[in-house]
C-alpha atoms as a PDB file:
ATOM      1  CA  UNK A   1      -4.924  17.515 -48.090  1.00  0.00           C
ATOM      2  CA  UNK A   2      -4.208  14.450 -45.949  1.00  0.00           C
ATOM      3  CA  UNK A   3      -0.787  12.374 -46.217  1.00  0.00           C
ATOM      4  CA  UNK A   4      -0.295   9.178 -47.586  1.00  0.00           C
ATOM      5  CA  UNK A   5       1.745   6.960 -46.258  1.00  0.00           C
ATOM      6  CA  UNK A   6       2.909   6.023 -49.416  1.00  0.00           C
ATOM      7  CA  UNK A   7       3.936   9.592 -49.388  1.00  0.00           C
ATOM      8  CA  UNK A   8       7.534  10.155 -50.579  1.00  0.00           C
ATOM      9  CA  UNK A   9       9.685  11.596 -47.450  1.00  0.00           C
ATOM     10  CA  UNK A  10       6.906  10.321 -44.762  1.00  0.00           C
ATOM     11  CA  UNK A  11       7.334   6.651 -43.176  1.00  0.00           C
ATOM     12  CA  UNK A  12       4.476   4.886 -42.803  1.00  0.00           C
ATOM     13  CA  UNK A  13       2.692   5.088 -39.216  1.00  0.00           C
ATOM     14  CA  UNK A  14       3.430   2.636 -37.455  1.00  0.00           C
ATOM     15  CA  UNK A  15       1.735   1.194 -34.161  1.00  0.00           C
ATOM     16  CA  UNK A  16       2.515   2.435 -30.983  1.00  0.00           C
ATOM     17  CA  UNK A  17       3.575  -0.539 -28.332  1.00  0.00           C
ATOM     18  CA  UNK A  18       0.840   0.053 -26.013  1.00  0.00           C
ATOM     19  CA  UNK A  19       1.279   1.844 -22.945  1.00  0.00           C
ATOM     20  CA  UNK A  20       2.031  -0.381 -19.335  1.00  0.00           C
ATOM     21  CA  UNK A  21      -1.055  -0.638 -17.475  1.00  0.00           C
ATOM     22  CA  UNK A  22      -0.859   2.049 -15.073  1.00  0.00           C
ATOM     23  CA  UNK A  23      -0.885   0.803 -11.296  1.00  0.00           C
ATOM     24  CA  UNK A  24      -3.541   1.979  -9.305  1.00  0.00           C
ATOM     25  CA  UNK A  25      -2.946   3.510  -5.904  1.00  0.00           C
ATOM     26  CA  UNK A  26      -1.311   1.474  -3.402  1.00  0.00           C
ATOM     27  CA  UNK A  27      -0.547  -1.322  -5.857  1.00  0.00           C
ATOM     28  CA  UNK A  28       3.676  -0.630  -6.111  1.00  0.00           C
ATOM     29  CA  UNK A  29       3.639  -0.661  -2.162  1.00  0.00           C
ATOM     30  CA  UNK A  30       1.448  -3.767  -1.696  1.00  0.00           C
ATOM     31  CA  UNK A  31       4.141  -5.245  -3.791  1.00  0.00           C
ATOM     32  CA  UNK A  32       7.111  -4.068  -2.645  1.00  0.00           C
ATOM     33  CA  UNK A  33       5.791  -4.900   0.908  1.00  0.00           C
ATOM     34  CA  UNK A  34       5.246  -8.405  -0.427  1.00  0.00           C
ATOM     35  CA  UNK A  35       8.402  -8.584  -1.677  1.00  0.00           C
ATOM     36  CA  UNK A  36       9.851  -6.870   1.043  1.00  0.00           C
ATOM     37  CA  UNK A  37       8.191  -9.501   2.899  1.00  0.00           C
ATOM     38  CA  UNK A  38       9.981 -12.212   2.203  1.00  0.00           C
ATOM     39  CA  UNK A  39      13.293 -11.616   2.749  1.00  0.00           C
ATOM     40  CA  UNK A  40      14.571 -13.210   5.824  1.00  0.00           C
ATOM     41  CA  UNK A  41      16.743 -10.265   6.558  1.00  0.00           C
ATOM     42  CA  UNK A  42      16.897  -6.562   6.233  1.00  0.00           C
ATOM     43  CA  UNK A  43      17.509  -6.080   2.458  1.00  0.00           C
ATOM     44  CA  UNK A  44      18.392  -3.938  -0.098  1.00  0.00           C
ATOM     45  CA  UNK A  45      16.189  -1.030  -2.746  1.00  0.00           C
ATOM     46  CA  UNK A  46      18.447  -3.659  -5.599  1.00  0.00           C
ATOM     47  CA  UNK A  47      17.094  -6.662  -3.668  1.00  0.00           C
ATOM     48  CA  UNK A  48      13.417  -5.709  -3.735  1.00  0.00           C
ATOM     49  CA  UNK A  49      14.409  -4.383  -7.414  1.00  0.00           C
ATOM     50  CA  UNK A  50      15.592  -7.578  -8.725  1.00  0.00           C
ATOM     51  CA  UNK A  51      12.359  -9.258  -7.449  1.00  0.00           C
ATOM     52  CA  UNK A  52       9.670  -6.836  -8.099  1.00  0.00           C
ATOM     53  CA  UNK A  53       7.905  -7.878 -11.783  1.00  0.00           C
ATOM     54  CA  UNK A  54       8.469  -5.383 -14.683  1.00  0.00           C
ATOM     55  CA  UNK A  55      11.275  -2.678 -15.408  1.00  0.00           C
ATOM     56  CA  UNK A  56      10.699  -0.366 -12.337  1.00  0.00           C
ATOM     57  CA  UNK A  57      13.971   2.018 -11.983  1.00  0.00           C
ATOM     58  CA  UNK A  58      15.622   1.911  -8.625  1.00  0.00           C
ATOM     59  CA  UNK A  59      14.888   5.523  -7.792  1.00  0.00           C
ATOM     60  CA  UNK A  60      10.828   4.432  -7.874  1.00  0.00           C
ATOM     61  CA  UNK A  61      11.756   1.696  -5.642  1.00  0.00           C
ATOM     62  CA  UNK A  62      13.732   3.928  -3.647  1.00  0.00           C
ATOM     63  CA  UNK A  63      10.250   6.306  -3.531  1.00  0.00           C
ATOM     64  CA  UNK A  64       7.842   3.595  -2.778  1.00  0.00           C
ATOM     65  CA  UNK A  65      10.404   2.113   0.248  1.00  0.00           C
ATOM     66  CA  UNK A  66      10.554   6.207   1.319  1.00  0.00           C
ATOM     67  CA  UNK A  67       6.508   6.223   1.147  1.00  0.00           C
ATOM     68  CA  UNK A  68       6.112   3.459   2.949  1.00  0.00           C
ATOM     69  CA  UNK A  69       8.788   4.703   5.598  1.00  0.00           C
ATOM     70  CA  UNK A  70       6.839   7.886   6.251  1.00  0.00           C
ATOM     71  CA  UNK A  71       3.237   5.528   6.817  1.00  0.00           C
ATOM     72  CA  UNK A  72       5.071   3.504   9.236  1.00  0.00           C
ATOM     73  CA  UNK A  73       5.642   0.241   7.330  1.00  0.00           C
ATOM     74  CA  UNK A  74       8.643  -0.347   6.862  1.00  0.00           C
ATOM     75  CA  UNK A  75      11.904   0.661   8.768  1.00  0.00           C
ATOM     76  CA  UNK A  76      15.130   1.624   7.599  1.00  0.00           C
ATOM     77  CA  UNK A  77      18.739   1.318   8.950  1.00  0.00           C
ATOM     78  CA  UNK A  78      21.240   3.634   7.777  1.00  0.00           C
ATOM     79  CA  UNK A  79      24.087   2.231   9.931  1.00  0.00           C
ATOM     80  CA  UNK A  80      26.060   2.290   6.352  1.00  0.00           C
ATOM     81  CA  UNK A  81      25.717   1.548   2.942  1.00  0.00           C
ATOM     82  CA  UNK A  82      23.515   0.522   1.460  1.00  0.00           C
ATOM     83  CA  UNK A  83      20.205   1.370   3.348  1.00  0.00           C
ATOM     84  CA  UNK A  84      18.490  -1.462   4.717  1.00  0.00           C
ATOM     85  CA  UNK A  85      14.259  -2.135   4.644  1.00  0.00           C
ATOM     86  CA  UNK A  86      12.181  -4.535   6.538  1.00  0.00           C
ATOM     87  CA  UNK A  87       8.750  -4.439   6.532  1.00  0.00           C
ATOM     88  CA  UNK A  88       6.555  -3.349  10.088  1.00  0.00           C
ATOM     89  CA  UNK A  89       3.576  -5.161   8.977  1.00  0.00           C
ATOM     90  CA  UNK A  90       2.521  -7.157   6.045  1.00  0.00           C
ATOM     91  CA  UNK A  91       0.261  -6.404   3.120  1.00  0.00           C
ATOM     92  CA  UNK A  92      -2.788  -7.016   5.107  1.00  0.00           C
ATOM     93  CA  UNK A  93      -1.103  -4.663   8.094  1.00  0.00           C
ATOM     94  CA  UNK A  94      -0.665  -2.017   5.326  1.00  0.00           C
ATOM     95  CA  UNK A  95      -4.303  -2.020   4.406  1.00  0.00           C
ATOM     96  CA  UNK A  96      -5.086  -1.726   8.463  1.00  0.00           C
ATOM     97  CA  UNK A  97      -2.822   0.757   8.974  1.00  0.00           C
ATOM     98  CA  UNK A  98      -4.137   3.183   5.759  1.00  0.00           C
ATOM     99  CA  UNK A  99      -7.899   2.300   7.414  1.00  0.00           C
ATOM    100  CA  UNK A 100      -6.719   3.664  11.229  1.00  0.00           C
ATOM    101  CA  UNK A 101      -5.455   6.485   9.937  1.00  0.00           C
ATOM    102  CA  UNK A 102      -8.483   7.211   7.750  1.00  0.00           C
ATOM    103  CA  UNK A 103     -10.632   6.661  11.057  1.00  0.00           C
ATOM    104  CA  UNK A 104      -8.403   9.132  13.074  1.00  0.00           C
ATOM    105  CA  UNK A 105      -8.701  12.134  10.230  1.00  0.00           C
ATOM    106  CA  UNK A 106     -12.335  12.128  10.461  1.00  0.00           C
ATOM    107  CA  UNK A 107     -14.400  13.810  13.629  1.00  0.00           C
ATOM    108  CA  UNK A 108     -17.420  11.564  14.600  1.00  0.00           C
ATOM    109  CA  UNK A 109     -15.369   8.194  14.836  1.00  0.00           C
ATOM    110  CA  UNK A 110     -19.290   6.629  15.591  1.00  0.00           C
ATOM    111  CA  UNK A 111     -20.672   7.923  12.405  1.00  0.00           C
ATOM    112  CA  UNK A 112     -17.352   6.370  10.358  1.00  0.00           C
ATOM    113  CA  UNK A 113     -17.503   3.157  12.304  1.00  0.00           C
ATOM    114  CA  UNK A 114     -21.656   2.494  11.894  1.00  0.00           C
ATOM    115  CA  UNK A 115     -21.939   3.435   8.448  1.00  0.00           C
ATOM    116  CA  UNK A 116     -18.699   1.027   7.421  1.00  0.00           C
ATOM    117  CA  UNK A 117     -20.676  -1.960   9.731  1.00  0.00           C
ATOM    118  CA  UNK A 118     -24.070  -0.740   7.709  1.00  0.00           C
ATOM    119  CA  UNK A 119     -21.889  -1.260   4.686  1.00  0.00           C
ATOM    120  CA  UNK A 120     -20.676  -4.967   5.678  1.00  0.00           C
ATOM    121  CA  UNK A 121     -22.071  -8.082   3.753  1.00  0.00           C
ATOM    122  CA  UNK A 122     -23.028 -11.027   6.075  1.00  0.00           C
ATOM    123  CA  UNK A 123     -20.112 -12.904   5.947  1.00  0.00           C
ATOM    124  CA  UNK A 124     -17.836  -9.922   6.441  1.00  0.00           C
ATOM    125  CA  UNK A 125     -20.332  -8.921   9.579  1.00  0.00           C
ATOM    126  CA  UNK A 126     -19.850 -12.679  10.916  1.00  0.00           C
ATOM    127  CA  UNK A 127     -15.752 -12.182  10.582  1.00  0.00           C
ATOM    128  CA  UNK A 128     -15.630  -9.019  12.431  1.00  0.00           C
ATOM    129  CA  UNK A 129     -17.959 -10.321  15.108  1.00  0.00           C
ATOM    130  CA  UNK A 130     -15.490 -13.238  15.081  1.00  0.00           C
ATOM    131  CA  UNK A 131     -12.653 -11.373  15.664  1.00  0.00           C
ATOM    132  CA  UNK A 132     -14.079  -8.762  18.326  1.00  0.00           C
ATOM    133  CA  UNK A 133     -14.692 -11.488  20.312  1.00  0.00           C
ATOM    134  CA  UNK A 134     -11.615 -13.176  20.543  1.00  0.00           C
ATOM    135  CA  UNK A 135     -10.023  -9.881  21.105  1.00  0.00           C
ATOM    136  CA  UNK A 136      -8.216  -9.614  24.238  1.00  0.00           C
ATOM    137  CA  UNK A 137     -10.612  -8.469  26.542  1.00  0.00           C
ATOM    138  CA  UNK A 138     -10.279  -5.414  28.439  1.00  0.00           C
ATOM    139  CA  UNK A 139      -7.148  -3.971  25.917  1.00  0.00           C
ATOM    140  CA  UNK A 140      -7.874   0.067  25.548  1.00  0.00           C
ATOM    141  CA  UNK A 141      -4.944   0.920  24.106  1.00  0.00           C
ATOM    142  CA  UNK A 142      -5.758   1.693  21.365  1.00  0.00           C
ATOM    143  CA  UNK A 143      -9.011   3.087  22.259  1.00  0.00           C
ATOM    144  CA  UNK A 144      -9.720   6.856  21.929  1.00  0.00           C
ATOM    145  CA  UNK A 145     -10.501   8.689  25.176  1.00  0.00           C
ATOM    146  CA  UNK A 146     -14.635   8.413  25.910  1.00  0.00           C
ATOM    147  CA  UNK A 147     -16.143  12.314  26.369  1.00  0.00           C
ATOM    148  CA  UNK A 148     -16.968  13.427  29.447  1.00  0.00           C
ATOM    149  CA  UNK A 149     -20.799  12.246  30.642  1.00  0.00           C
ATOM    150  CA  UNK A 150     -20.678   9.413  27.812  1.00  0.00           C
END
């Protein structure tokens, strides 16, 4: 026997708001470092609240600022109260900084490295040789130690 919503007792069913559009990975950060970003000081978890879009509670701010504390993009001063942020690197130095890491978790660096080139459309090819060559020359830094022989 199936209700009617003209049912005495039962109120009619009545349309759920729809859900927020779930966030996908990374988004929150990329925004809070943007907003992060743009403060010409140190600031606040209420400062980046206050300017983030949509009803995010303080403690997820708090969360995302604590995430992207522990990936190295943002520092924090805890001289007093409140806790300070400032961002390391900007969106774009987020992205860089997920990639590196991704490279360093994986074995054959050479296998990573030519199969992301293999990957690369034209344009994108033309940009990174772009940008290789006006890299400093000669900076190894960053470079992993060569094998032995190689």
């Amino acid at each position: 026997m199936s209700a009617d919503k003209d049912t005495p007792g039962r109120e009619p069913c009545e349309p759920r708001e729809p859900r927020a559009r779930r966030r996908a990975q990374g988004e929150l950060e990329a925004q809070v470092l943007s907003v992060l970003g743009t403060a010409r000081e140190p600031a606040t978890a209420a400062w980046v609240q206050a300017r983030l879009d949509g009803d995010l509670a303080y403690t997820t701010v708090i969360t995302i600022l604590t995430r992207l504390y522990e990936k190295g993009a943002v520092t924090r001063s805890s001289a007093g109260r409140p806790i300070l942020w400032q961002p390391v690197a900007d969106s774009a130095g987020l992205t860089a900084l997920r990639m590196r890491r991704l490279l360093d978790q994986r074995d054959d660096r050479d296998a990573v490295l030519s199969s992301f080139v293999s990957a690369l459309s034209s344009q994108d090819e033309a940009l990174l040789r772009s940008l290789l060559l006006r890299a400093t020359p000669g900076s190894t830094a960053d470079a992993p130690p060569r094998a032995a022989g190689g």
